[in-house]
C-alpha atoms as a PDB file:
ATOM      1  CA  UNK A   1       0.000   0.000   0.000  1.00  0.00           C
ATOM      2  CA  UNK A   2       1.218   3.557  -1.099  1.00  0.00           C
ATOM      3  CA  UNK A   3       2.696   4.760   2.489  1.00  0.00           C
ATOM      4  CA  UNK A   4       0.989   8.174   1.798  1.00  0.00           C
ATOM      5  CA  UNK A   5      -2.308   6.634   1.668  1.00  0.00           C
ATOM      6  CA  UNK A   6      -2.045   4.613   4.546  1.00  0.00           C
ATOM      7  CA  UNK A   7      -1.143   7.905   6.460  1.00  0.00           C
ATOM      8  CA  UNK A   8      -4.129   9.600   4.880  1.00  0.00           C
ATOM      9  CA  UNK A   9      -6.804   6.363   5.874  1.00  0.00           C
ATOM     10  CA  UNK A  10      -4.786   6.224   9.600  1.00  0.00           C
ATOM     11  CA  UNK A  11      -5.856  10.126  10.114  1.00  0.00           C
ATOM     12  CA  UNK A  12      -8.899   9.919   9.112  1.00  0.00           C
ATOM     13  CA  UNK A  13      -9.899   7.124  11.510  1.00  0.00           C
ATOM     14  CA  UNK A  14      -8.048   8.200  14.189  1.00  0.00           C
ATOM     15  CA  UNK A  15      -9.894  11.262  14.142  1.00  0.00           C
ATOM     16  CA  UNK A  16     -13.857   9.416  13.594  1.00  0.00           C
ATOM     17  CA  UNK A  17     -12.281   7.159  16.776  1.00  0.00           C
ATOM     18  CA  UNK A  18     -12.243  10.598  18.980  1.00  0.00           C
ATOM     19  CA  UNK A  19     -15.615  11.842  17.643  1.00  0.00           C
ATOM     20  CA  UNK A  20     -16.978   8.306  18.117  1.00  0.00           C
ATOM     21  CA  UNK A  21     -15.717   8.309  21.628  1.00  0.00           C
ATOM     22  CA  UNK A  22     -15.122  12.102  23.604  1.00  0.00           C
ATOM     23  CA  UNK A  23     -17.188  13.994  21.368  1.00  0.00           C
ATOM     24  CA  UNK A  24     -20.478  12.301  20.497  1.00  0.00           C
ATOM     25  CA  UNK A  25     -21.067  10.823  24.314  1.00  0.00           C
ATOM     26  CA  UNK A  26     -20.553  14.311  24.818  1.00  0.00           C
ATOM     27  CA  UNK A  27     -23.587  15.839  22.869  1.00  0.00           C
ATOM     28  CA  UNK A  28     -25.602  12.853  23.213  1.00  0.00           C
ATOM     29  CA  UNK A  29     -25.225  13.675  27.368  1.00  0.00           C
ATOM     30  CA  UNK A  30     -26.243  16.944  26.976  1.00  0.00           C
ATOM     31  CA  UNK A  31     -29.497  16.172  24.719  1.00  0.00           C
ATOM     32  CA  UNK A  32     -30.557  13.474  27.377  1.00  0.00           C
ATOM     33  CA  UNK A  33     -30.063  16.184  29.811  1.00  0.00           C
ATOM     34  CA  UNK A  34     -32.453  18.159  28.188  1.00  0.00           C
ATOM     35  CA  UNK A  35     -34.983  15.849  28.967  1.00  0.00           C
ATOM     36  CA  UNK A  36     -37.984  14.232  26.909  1.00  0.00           C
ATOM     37  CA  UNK A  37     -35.824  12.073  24.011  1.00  0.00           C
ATOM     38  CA  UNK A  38     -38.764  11.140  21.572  1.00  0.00           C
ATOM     39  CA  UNK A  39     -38.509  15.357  20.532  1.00  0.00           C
ATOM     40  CA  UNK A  40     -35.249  16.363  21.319  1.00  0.00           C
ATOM     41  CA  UNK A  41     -33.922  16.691  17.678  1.00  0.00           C
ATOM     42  CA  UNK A  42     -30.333  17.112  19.027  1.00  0.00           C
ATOM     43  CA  UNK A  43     -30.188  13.728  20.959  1.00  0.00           C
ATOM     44  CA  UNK A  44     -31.556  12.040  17.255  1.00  0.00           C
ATOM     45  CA  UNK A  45     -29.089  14.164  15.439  1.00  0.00           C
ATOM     46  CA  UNK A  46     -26.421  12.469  17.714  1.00  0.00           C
ATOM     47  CA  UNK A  47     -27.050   9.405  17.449  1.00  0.00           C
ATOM     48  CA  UNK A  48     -27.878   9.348  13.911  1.00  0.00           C
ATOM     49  CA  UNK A  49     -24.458  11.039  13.627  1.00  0.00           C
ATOM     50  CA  UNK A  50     -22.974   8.178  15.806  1.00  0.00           C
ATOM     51  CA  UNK A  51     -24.289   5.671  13.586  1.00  0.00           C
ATOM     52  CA  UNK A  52     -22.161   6.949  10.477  1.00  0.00           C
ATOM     53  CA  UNK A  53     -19.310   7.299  12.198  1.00  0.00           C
ATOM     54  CA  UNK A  54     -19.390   3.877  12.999  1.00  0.00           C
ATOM     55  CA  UNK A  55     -20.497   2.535   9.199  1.00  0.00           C
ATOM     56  CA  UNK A  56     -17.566   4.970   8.055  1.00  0.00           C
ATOM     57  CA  UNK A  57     -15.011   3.117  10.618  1.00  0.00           C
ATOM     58  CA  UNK A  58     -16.266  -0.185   9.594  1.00  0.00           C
ATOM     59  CA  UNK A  59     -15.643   1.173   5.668  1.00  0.00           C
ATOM     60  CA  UNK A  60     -12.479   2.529   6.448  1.00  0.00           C
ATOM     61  CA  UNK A  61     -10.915  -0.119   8.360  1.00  0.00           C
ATOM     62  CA  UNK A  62     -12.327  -2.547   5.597  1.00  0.00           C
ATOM     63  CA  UNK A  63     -10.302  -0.816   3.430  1.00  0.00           C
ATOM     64  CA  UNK A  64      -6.578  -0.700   5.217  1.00  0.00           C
ATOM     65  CA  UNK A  65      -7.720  -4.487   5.449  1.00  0.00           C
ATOM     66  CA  UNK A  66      -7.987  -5.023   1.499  1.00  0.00           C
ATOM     67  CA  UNK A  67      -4.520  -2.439   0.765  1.00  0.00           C
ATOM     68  CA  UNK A  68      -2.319  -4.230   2.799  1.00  0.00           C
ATOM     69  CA  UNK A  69      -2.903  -7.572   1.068  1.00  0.00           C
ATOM     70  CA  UNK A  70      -1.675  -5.689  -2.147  1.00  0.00           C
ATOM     71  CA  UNK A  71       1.495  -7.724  -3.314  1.00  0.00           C
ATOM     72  CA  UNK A  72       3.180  -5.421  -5.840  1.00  0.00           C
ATOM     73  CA  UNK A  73       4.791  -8.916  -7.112  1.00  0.00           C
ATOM     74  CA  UNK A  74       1.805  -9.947  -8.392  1.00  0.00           C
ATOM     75  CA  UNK A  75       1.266  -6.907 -10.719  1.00  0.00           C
ATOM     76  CA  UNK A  76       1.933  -7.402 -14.183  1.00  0.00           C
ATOM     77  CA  UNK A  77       4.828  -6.164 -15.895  1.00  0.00           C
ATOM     78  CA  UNK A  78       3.651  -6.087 -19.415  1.00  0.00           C
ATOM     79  CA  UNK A  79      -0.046  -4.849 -19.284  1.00  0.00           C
ATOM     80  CA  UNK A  80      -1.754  -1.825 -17.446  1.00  0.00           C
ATOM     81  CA  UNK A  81      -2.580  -2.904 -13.923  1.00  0.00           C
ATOM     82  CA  UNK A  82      -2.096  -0.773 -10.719  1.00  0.00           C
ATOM     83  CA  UNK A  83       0.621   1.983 -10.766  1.00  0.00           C
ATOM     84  CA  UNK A  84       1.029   2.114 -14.693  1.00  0.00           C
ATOM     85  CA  UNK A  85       0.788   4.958 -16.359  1.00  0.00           C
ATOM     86  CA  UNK A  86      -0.464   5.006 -19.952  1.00  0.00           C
ATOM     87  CA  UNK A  87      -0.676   7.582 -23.188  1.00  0.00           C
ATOM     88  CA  UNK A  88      -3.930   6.694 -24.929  1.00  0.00           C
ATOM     89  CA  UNK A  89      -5.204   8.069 -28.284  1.00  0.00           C
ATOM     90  CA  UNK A  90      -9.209   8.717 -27.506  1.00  0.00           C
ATOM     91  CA  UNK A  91     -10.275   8.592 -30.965  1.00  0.00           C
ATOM     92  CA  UNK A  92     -13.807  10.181 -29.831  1.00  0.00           C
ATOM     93  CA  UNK A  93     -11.936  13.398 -28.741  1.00  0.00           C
ATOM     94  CA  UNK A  94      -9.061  12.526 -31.133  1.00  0.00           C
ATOM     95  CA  UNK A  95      -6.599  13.422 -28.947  1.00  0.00           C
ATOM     96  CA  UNK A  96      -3.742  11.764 -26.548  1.00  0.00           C
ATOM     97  CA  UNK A  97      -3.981  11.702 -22.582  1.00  0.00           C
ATOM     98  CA  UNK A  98      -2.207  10.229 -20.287  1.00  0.00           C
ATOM     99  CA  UNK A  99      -3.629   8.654 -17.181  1.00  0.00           C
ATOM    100  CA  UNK A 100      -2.000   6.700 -13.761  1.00  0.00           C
ATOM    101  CA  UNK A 101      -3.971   3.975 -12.624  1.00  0.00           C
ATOM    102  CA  UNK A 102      -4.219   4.463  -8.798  1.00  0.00           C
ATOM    103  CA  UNK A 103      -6.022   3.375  -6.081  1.00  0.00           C
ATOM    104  CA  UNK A 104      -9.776   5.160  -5.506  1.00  0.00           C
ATOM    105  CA  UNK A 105      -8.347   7.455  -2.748  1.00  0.00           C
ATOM    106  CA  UNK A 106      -5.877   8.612  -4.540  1.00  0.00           C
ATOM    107  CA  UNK A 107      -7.473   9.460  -7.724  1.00  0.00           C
ATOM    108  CA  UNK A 108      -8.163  13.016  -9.070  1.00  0.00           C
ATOM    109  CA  UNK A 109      -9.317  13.013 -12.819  1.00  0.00           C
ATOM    110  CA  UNK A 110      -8.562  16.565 -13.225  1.00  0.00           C
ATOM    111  CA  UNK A 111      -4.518  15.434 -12.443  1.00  0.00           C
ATOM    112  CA  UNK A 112      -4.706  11.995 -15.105  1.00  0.00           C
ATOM    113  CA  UNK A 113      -5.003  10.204 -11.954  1.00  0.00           C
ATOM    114  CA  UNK A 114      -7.744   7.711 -12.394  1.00  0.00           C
ATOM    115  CA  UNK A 115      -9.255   4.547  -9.789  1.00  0.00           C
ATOM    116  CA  UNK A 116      -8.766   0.905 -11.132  1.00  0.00           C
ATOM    117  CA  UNK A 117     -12.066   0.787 -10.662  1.00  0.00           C
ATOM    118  CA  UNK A 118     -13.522   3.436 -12.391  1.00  0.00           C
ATOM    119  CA  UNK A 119     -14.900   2.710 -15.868  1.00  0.00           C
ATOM    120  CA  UNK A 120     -11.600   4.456 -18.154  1.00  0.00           C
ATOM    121  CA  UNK A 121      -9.286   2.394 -15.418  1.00  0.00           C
ATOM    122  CA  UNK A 122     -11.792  -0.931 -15.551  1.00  0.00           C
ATOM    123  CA  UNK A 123     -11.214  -0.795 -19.323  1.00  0.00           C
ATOM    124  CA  UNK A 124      -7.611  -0.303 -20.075  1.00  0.00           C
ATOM    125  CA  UNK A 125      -6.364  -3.145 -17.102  1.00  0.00           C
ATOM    126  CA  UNK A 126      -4.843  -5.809 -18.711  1.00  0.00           C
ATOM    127  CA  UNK A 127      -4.210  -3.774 -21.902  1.00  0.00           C
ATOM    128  CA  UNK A 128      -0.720  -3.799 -23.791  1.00  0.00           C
ATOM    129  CA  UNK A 129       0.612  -1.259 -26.013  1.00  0.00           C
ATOM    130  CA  UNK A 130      -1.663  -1.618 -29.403  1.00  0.00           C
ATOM    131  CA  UNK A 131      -4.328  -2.706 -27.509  1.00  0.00           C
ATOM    132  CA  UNK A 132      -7.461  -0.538 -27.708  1.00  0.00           C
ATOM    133  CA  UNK A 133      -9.927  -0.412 -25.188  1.00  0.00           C
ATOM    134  CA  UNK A 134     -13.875   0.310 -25.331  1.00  0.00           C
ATOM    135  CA  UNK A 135     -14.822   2.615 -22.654  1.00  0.00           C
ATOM    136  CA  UNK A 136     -19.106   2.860 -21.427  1.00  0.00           C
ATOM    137  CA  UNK A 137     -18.985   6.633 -19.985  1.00  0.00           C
ATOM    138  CA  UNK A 138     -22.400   8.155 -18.870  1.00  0.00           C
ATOM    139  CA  UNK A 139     -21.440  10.433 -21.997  1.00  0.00           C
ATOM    140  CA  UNK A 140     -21.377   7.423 -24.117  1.00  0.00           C
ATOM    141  CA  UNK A 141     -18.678   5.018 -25.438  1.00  0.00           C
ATOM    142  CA  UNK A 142     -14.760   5.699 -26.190  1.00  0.00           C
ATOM    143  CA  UNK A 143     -12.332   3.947 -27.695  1.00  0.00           C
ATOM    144  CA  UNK A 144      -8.893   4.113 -26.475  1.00  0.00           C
ATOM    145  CA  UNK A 145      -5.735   3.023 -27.977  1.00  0.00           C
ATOM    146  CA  UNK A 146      -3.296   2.650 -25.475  1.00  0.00           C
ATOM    147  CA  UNK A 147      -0.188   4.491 -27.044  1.00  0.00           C
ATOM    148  CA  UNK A 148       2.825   4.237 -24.362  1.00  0.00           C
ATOM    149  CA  UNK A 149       2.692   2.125 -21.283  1.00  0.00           C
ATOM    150  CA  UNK A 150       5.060   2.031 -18.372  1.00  0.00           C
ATOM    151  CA  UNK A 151       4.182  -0.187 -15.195  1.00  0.00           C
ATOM    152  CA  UNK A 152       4.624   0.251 -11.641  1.00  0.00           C
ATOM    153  CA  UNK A 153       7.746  -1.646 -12.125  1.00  0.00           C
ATOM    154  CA  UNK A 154       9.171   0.234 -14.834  1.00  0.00           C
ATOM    155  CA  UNK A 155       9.024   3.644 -12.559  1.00  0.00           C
ATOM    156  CA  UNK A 156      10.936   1.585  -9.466  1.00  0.00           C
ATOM    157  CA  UNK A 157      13.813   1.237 -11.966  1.00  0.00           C
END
């Protein structure tokens, strides 16, 4: 797992773990102070608050789960997987980009960085160079001929 995003995930839950336990017992003590609970919007508000926290932990510490099982061995080293980077030819725009193939929380479109699992990054895994790719965008289809490819192991030389 990229050290930078396990520093990022690490933050964030260390941070819903002190909501979850100084802040919310907190407000959800002062609402029950207030007295009647079945119309005190602020003890609901709480607790509903407490409850996402919790689903978001749960999410979050799902995912450190899934990252560090990642064995960069077992990426491919002639095809786009994880890490590559790739000049495509989008023959809808008819121009080249060039994307990196990243995990979801690193990715940032705007930057060419783009999730394995969105639809562009879905398409072009396992591609070589020649390969072309059909992309289904909610703007339609693209095809994308993948131009230049260096891996995750390529950039470690």
């Amino acid at each position: 797992m990229p050290e930078h995003i396990k520093r990022k995930l690490e933050e964030e839950i260390r941070a819903l773990e002190h909501e979850l336990t100084h802040d919310l017992p907190k407000e959800i003590k002062k609402a029950v102070a207030m007295g009647d609970l079945s119309e005190n919007a602020e003890y609901h508000m709480a607790k509903q608050r407490q409850e996402l926290v919790n689903a978001r932990l749960g999410q979050l510490k799902k995912r450190m789960g899934e990252l560090s099982l990642v064995n960069l061995t077992n990426i491919p080293k002639d095809c786009v997987a994880f890490g590559s980077k790739v000049r495509v030819f989008d023959s809808t725009k008819e121009e080249e980009i060039e994307y990196t193939l990243v995990t979801s929380e690193e990715s940032d479109v705007s930057k060419g960085l783009i999730s394995t699992t969105s639809p562009i990054g879905k398409s072009l895994m396992g591609k070589k160079v020649g390969d072309t790719a059909l992309v289904v965008t909610p703007n339609g289809k693209r095809e994308l001929e993948v131009l230049k490819l260096t891996t995750i192991h390529d950039e470690a030389k």
